[in-house]
C-alpha atoms as a PDB file:
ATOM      1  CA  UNK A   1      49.865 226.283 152.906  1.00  0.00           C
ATOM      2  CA  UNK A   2      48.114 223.803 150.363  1.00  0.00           C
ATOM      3  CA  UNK A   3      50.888 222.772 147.887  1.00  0.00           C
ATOM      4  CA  UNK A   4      50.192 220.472 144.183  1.00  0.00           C
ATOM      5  CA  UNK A   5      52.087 219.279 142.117  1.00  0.00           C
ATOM      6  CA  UNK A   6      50.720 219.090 139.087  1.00  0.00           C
ATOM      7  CA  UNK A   7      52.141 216.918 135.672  1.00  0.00           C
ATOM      8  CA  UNK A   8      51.531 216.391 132.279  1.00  0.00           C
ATOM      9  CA  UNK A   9      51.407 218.216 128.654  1.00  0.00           C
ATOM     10  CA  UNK A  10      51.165 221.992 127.758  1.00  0.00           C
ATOM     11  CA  UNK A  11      48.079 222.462 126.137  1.00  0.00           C
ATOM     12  CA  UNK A  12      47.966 226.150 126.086  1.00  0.00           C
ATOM     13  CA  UNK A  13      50.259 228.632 126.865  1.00  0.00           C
ATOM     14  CA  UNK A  14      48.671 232.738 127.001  1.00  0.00           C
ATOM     15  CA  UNK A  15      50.609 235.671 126.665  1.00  0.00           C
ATOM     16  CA  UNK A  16      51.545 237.983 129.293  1.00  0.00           C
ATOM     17  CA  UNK A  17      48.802 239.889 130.641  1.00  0.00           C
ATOM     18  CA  UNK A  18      48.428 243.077 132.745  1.00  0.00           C
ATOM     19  CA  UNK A  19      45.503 244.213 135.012  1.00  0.00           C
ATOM     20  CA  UNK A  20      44.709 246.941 136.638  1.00  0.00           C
ATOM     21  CA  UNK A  21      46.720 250.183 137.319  1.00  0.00           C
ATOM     22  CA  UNK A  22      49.394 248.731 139.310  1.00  0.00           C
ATOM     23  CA  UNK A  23      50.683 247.188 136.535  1.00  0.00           C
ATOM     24  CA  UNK A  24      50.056 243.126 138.371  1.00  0.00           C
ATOM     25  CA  UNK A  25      51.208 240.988 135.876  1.00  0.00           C
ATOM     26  CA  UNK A  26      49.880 236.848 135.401  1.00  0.00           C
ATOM     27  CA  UNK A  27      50.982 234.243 132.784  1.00  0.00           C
ATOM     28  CA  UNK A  28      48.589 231.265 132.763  1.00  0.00           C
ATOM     29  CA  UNK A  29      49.111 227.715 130.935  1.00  0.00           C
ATOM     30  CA  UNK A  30      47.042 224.990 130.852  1.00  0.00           C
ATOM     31  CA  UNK A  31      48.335 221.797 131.691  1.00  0.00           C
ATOM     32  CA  UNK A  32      46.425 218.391 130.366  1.00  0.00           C
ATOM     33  CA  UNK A  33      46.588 216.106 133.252  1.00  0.00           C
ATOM     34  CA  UNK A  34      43.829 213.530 131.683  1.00  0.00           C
ATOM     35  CA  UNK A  35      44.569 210.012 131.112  1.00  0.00           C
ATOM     36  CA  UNK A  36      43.958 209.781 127.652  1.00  0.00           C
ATOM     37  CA  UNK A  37      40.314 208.663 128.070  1.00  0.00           C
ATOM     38  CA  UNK A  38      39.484 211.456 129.484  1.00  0.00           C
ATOM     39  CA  UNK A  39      40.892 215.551 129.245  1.00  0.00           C
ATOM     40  CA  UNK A  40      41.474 217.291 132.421  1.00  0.00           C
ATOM     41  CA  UNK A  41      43.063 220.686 131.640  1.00  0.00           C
ATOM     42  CA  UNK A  42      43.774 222.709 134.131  1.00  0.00           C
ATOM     43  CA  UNK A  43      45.056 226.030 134.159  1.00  0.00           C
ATOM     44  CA  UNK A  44      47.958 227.361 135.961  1.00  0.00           C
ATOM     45  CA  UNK A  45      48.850 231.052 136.668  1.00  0.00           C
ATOM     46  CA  UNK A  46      52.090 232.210 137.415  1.00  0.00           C
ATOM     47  CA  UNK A  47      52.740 235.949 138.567  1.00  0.00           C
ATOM     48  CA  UNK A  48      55.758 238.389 139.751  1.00  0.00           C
ATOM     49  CA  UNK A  49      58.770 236.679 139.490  1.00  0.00           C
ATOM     50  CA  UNK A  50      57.424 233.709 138.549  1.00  0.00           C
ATOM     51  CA  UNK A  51      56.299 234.712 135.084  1.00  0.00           C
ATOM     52  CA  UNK A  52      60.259 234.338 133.394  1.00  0.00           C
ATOM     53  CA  UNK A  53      59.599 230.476 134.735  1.00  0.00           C
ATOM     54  CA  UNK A  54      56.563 229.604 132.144  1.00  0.00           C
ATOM     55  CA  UNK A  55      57.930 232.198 129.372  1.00  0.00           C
ATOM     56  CA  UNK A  56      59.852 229.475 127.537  1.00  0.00           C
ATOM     57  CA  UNK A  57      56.988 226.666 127.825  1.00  0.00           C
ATOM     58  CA  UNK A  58      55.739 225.616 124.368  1.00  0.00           C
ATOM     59  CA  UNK A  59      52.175 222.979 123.598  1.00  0.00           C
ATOM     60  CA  UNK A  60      53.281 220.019 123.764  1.00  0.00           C
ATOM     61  CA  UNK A  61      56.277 220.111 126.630  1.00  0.00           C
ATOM     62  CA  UNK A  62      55.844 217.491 129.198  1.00  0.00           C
ATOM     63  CA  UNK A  63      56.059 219.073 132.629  1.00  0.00           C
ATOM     64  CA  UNK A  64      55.564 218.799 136.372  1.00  0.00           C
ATOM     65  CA  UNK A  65      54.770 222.601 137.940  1.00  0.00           C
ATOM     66  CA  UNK A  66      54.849 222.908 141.876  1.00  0.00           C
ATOM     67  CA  UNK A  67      51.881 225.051 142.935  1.00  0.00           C
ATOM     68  CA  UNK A  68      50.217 226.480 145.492  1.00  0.00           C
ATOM     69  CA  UNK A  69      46.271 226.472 145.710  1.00  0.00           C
ATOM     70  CA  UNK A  70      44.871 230.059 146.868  1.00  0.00           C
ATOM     71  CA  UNK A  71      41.397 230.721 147.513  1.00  0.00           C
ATOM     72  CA  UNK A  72      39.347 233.971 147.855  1.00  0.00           C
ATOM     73  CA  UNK A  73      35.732 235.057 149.123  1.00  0.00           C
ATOM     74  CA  UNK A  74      33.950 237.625 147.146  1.00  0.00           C
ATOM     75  CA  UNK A  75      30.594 239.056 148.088  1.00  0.00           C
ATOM     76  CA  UNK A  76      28.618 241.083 145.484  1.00  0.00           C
ATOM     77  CA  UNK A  77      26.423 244.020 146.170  1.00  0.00           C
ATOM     78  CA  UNK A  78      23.205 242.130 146.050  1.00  0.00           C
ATOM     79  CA  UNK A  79      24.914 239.927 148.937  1.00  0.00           C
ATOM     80  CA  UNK A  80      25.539 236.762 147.134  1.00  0.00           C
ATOM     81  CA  UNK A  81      29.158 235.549 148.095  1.00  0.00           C
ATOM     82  CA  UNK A  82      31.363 233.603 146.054  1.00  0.00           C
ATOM     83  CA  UNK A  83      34.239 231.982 146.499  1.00  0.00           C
ATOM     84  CA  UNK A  84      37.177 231.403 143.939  1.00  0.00           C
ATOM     85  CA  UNK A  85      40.009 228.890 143.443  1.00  0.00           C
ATOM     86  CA  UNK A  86      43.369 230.091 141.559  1.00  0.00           C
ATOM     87  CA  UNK A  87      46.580 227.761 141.039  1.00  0.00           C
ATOM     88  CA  UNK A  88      49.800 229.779 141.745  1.00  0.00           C
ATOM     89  CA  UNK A  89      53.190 227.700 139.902  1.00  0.00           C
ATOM     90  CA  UNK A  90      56.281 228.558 141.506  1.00  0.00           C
ATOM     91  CA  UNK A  91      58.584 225.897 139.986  1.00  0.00           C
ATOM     92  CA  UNK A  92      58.830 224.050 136.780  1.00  0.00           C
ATOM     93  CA  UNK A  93      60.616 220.854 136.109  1.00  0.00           C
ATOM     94  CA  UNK A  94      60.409 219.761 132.039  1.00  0.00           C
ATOM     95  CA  UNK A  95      60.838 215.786 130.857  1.00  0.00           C
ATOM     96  CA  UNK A  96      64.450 216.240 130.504  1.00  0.00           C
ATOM     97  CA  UNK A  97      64.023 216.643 134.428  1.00  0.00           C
ATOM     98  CA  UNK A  98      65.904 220.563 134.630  1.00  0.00           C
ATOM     99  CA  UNK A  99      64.131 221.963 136.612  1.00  0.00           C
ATOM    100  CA  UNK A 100      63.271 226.147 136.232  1.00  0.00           C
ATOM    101  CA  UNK A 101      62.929 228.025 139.406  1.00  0.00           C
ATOM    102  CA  UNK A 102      64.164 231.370 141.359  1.00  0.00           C
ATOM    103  CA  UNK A 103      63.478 230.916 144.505  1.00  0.00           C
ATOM    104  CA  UNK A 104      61.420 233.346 145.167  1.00  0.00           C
ATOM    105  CA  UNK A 105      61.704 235.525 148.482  1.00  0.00           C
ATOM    106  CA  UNK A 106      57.789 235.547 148.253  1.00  0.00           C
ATOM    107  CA  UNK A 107      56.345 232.085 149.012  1.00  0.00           C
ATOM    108  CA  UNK A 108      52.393 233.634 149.017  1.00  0.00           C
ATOM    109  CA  UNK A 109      50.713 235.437 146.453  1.00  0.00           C
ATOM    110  CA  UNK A 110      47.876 237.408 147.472  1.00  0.00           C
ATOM    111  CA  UNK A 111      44.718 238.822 145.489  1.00  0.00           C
ATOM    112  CA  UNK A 112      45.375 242.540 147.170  1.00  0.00           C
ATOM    113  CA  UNK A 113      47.365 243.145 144.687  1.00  0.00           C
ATOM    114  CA  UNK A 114      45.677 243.685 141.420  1.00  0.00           C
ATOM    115  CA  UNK A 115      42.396 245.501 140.325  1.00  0.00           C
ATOM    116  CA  UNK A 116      40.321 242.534 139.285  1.00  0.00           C
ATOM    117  CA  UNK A 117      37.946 244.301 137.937  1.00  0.00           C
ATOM    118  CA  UNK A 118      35.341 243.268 140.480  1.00  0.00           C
ATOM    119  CA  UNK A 119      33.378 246.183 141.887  1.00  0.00           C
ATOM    120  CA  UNK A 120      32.839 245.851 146.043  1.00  0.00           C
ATOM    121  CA  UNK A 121      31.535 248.006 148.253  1.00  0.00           C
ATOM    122  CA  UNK A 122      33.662 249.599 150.948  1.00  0.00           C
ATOM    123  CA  UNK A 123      32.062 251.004 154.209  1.00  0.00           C
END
């Protein structure tokens, strides 16, 4: 499993969003890792469980989030594949070093579980 752990400053936090008909839920936040000279944002999504973790985050909070790195392949129906990169958190610890996590009984999200809205052929 590849793990992160990625810190610095909120710089955006979304609301809660829902896709497809089985109601799969995802939070993201961006997190600005740059140093100053120059911005590296990048964005973190948290899902199930995980969502009440990044609820309370506000711009601005200094944090470290524990993630794991998931990659998927997609191939479209003219046969051009793709591949995509998502960053799952699964623990938050804020500058006043309390940590916010639940242990979740999944360690391993998987993209099976939502409609992405990406058409694919089945045979």
């Amino acid at each position: 499993m590849n793990e992160v752990t990625i810190s610095g400053k909120v710089k955006f936090v979304d609301e809660v969003r829902e896709f497809g008909s089985n109601g799969f839920r995802k939070h993201q936040v961006v997190i600005e890792t740059g140093d100053g000279r120059w911005d590296n944002p990048i964005p973190v999504e948290f899902t199930k469980d995980n969502i009440e973790l990044s609820k309370g985050l506000q711009v601005g909070d200094v944090v470290k989030v524990q993630s794991r790195i998931n990659g998927r392949e997609w191939q479209g129906k003219d046969g051009t594949t793709k591949w995509f990169t998502s960053i799952n958190g699964y623990k938050i610890t804020k500058e006043n070093n309390e940590p916010n996590t639940n242990d979740p009984t999944s360690s391993y999200d998987t993209f099976d579980e939502y409609d992405d809205g990406i058409e694919e052929d089945v045979f």
